[in-house]
N, C-alpha and C. Protein backbone atom coordinates (compact mmCIF):
# COMPACT_ATOMS: atom_id res chain seq x y z
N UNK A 1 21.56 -101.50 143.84
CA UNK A 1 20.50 -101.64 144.83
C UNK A 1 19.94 -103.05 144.86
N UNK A 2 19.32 -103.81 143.97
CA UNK A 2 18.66 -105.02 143.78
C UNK A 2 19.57 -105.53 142.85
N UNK A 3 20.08 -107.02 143.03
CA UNK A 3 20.54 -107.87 142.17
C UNK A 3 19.33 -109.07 142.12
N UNK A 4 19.71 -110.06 140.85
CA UNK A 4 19.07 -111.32 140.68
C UNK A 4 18.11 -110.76 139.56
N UNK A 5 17.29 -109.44 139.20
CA UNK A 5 16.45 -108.93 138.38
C UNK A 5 17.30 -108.21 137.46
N UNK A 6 17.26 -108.77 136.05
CA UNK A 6 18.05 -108.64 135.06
C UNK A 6 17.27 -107.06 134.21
N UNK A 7 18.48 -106.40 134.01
CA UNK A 7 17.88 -104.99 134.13
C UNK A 7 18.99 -104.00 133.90
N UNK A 8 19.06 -103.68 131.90
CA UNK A 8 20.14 -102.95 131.66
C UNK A 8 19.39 -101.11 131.67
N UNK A 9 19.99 -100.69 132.78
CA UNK A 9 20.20 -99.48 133.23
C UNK A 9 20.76 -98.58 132.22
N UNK A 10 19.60 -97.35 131.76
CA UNK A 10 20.36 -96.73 130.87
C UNK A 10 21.48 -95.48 131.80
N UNK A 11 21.80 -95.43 130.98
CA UNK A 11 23.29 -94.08 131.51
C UNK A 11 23.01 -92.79 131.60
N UNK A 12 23.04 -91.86 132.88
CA UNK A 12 22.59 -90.36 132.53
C UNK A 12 23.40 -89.93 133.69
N UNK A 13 23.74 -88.44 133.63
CA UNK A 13 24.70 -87.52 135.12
C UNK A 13 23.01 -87.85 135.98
N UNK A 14 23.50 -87.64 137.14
CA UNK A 14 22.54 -87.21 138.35
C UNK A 14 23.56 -87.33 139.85
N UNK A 15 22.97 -86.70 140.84
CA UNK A 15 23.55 -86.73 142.02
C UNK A 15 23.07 -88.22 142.55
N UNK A 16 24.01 -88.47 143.25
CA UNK A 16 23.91 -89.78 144.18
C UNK A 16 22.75 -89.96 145.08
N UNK A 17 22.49 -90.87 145.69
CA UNK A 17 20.77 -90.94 146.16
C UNK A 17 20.94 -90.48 147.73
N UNK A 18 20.29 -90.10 147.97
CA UNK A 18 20.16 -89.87 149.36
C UNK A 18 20.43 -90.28 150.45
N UNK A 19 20.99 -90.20 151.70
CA UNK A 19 21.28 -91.61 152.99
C UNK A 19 19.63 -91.09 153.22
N UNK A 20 19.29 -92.48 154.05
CA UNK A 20 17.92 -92.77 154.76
C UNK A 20 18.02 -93.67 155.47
N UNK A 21 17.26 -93.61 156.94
CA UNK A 21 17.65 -94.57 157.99
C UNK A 21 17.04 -95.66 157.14
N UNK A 22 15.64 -95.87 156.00
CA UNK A 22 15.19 -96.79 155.53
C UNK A 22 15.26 -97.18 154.97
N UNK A 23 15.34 -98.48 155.02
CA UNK A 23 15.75 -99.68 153.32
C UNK A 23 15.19 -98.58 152.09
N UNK A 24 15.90 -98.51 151.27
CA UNK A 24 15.34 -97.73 149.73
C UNK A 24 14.11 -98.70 149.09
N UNK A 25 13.05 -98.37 148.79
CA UNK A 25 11.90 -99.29 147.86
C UNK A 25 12.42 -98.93 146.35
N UNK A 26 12.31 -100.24 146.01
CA UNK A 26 12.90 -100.07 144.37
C UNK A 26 11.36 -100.71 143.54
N UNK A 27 11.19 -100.04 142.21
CA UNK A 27 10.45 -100.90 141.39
C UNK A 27 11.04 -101.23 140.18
N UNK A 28 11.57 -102.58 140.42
CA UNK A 28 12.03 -102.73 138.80
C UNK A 28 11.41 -103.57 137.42
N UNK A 29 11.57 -102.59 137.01
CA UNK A 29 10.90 -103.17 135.56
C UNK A 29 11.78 -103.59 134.20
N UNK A 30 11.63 -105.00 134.29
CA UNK A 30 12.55 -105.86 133.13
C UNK A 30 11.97 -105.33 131.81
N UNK A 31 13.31 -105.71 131.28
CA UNK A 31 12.84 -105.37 129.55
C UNK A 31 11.64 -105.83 128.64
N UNK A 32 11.01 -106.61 129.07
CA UNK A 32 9.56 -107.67 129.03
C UNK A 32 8.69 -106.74 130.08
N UNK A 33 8.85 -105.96 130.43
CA UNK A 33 7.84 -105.10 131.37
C UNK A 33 7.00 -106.03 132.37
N UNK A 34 8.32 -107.12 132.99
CA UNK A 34 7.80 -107.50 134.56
C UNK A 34 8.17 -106.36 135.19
N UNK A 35 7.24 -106.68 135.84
CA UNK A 35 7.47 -105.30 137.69
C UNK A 35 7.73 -106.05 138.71
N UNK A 36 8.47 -105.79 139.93
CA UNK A 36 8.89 -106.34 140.62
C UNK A 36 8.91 -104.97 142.02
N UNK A 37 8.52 -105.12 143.06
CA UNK A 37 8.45 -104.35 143.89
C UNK A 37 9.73 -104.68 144.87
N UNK A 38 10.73 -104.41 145.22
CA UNK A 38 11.68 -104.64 145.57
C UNK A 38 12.13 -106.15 144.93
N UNK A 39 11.96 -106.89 145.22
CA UNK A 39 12.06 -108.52 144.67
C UNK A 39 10.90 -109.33 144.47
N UNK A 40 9.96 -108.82 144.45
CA UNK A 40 8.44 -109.69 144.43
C UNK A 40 7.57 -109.42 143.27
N UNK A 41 7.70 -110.25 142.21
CA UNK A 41 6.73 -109.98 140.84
C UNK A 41 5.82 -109.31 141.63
N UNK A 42 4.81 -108.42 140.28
CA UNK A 42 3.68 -108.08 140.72
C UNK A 42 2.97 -107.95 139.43
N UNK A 43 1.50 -108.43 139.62
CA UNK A 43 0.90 -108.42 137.89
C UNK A 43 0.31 -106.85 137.85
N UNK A 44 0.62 -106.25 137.10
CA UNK A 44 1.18 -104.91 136.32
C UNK A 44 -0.96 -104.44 136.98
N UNK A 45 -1.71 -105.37 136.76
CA UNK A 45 -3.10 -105.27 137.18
C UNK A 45 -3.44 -104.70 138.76
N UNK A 46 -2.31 -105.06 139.35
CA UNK A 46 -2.03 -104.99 141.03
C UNK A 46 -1.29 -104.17 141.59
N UNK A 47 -0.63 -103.63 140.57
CA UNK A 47 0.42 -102.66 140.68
C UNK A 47 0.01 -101.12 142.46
N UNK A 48 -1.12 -100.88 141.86
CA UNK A 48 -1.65 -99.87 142.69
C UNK A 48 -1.72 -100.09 143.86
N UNK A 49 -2.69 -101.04 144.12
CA UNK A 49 -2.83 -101.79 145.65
C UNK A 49 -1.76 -102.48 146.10
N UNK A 50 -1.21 -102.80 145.20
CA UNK A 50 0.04 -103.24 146.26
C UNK A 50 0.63 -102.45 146.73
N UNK A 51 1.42 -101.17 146.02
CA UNK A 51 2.17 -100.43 146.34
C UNK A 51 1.41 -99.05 147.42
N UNK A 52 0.67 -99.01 147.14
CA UNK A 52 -0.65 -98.50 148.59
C UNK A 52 -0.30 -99.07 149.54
N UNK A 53 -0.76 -100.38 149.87
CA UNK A 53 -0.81 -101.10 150.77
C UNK A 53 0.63 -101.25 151.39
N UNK A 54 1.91 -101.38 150.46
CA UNK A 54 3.27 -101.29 151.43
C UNK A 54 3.89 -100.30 151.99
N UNK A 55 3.14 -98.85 151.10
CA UNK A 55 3.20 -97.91 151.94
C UNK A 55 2.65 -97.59 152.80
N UNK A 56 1.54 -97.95 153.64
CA UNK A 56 0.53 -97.34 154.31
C UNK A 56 0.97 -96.81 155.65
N UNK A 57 2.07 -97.99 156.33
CA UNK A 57 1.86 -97.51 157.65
C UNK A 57 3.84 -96.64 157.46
N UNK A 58 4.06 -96.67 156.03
CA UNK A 58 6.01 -95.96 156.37
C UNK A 58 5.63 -94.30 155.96
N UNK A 59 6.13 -94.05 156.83
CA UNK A 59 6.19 -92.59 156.69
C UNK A 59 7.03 -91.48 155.53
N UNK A 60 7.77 -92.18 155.46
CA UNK A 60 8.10 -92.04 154.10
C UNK A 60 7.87 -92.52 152.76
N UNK A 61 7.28 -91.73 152.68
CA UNK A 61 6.45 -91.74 150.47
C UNK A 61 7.82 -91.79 149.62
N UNK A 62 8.57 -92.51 149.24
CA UNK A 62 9.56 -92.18 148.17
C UNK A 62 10.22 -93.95 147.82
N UNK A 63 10.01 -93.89 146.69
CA UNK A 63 10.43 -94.92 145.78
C UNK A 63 11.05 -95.01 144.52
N UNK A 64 12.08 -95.87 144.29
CA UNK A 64 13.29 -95.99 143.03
C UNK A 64 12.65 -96.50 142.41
N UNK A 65 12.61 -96.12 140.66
CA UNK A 65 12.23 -96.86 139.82
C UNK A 65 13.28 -97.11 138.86
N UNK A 66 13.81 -98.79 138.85
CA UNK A 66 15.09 -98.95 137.82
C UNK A 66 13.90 -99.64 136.67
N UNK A 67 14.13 -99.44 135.09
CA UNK A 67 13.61 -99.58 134.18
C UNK A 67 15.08 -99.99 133.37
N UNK A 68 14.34 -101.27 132.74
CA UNK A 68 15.47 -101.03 131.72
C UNK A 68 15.53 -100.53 130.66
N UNK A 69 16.86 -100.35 130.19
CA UNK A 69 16.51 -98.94 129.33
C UNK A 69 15.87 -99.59 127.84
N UNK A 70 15.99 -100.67 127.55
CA UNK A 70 15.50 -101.16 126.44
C UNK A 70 13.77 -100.88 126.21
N UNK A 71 13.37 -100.06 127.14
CA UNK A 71 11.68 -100.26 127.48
C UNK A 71 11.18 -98.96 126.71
N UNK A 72 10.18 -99.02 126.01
CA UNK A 72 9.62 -97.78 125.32
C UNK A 72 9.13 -96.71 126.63
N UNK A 73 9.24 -95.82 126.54
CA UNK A 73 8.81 -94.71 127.46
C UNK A 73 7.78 -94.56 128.14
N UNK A 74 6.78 -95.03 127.21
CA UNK A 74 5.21 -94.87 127.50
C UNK A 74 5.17 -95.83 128.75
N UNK A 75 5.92 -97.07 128.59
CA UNK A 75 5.74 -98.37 129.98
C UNK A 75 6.41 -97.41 130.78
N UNK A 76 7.71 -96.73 130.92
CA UNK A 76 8.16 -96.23 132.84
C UNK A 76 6.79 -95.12 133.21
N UNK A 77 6.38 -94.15 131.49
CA UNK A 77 5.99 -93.14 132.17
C UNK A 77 4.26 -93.84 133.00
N UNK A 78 3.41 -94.88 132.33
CA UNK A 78 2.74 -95.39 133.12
C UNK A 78 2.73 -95.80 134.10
N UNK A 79 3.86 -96.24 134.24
CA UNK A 79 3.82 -97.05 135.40
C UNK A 79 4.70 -95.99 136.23
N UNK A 80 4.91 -94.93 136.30
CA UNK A 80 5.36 -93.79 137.50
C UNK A 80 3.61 -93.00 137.79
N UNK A 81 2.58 -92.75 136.48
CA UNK A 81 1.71 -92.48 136.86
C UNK A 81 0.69 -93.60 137.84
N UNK A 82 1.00 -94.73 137.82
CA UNK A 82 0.50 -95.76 138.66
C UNK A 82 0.79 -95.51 140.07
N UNK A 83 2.11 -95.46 140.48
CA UNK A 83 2.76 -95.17 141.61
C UNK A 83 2.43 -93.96 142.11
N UNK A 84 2.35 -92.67 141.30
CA UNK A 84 2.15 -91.97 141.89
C UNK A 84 0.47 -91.88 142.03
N UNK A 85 -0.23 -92.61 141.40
CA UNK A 85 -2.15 -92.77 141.94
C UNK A 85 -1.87 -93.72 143.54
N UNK A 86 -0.98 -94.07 143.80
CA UNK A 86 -1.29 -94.91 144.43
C UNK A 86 -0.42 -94.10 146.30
N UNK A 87 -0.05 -92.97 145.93
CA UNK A 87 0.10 -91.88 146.72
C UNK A 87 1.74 -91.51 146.99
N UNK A 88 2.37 -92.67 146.27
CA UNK A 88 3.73 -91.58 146.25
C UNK A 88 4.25 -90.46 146.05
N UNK A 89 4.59 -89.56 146.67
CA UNK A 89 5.14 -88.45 146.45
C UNK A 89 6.10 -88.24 145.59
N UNK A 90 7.19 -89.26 146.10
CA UNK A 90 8.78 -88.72 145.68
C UNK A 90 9.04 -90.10 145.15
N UNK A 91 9.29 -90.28 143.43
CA UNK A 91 9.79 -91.06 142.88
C UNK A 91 11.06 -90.82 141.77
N UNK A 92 12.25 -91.47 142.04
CA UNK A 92 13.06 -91.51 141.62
C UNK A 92 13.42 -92.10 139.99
N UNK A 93 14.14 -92.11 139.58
CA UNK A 93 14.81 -92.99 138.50
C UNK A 93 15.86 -93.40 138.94
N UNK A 94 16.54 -94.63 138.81
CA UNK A 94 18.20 -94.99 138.74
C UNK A 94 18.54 -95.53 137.37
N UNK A 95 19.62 -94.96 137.52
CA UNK A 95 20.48 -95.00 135.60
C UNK A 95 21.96 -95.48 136.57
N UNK A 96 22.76 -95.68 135.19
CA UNK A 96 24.06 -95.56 135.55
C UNK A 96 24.56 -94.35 135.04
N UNK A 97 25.69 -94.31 136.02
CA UNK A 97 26.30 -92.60 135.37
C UNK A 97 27.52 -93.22 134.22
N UNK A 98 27.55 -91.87 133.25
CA UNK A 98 27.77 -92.05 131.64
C UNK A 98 29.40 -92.18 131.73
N UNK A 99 29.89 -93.00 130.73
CA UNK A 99 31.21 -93.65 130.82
C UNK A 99 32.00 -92.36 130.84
N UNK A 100 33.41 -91.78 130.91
CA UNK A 100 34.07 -91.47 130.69
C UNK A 100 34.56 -91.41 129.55
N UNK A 101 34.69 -90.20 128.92
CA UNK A 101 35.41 -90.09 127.39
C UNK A 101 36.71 -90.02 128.18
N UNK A 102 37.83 -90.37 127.32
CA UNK A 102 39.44 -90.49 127.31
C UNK A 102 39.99 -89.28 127.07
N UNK A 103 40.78 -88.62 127.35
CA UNK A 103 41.13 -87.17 126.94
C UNK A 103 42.47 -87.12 126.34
């Protein structure tokens, strides 16, 4: 989804993401717990209002959150409770899907 934001994706099964006529909103959060709202730092203080404010006038509530996996838990699970104070409905995770064992 987003390149240029360095961001090792942990590995888990899940179904593929959804088609949507609309660009996907991603929040990614580097291993240093920058946030980045599609490509645009954001100080972790601002987090709310910003992401309010870019939703306000899209009708669709739903946003990706890539974390890297190096990040203690407590940082994605805050910062999904941020997102969702700030009125998202439908928030995602993206991982990569898990290697293939050899048979």
């Amino acid at each position: 989804m987003e390149s240029g934001i360095p961001i090792q994706l942990p590995k888990a099964s899940s179904k593929a993401l959804p088609k949507s006529d609309q660009q996907p909103v991603t929040l990614n959060i580097t291993k240093d717990a920058r946030v980045y709202l599609n490509k645009d730092e954001i100080p972790t203080s601002e987090l709310r209002g910003r992401i309010s404010a870019f939703f306000k006038n899209r009708a669709e509530k739903e946003i990706f959150i890539r974390a890297d996996g190096a990040l203690p838990y407590a940082v994605v699970a805050q910062t999904m409770a941020t997102v969702k104070s700030a009125g998202i409905n439908k928030i995602g995770l993206v991982t990569l899907p898990p290697e293939e064992k050899a048979q």
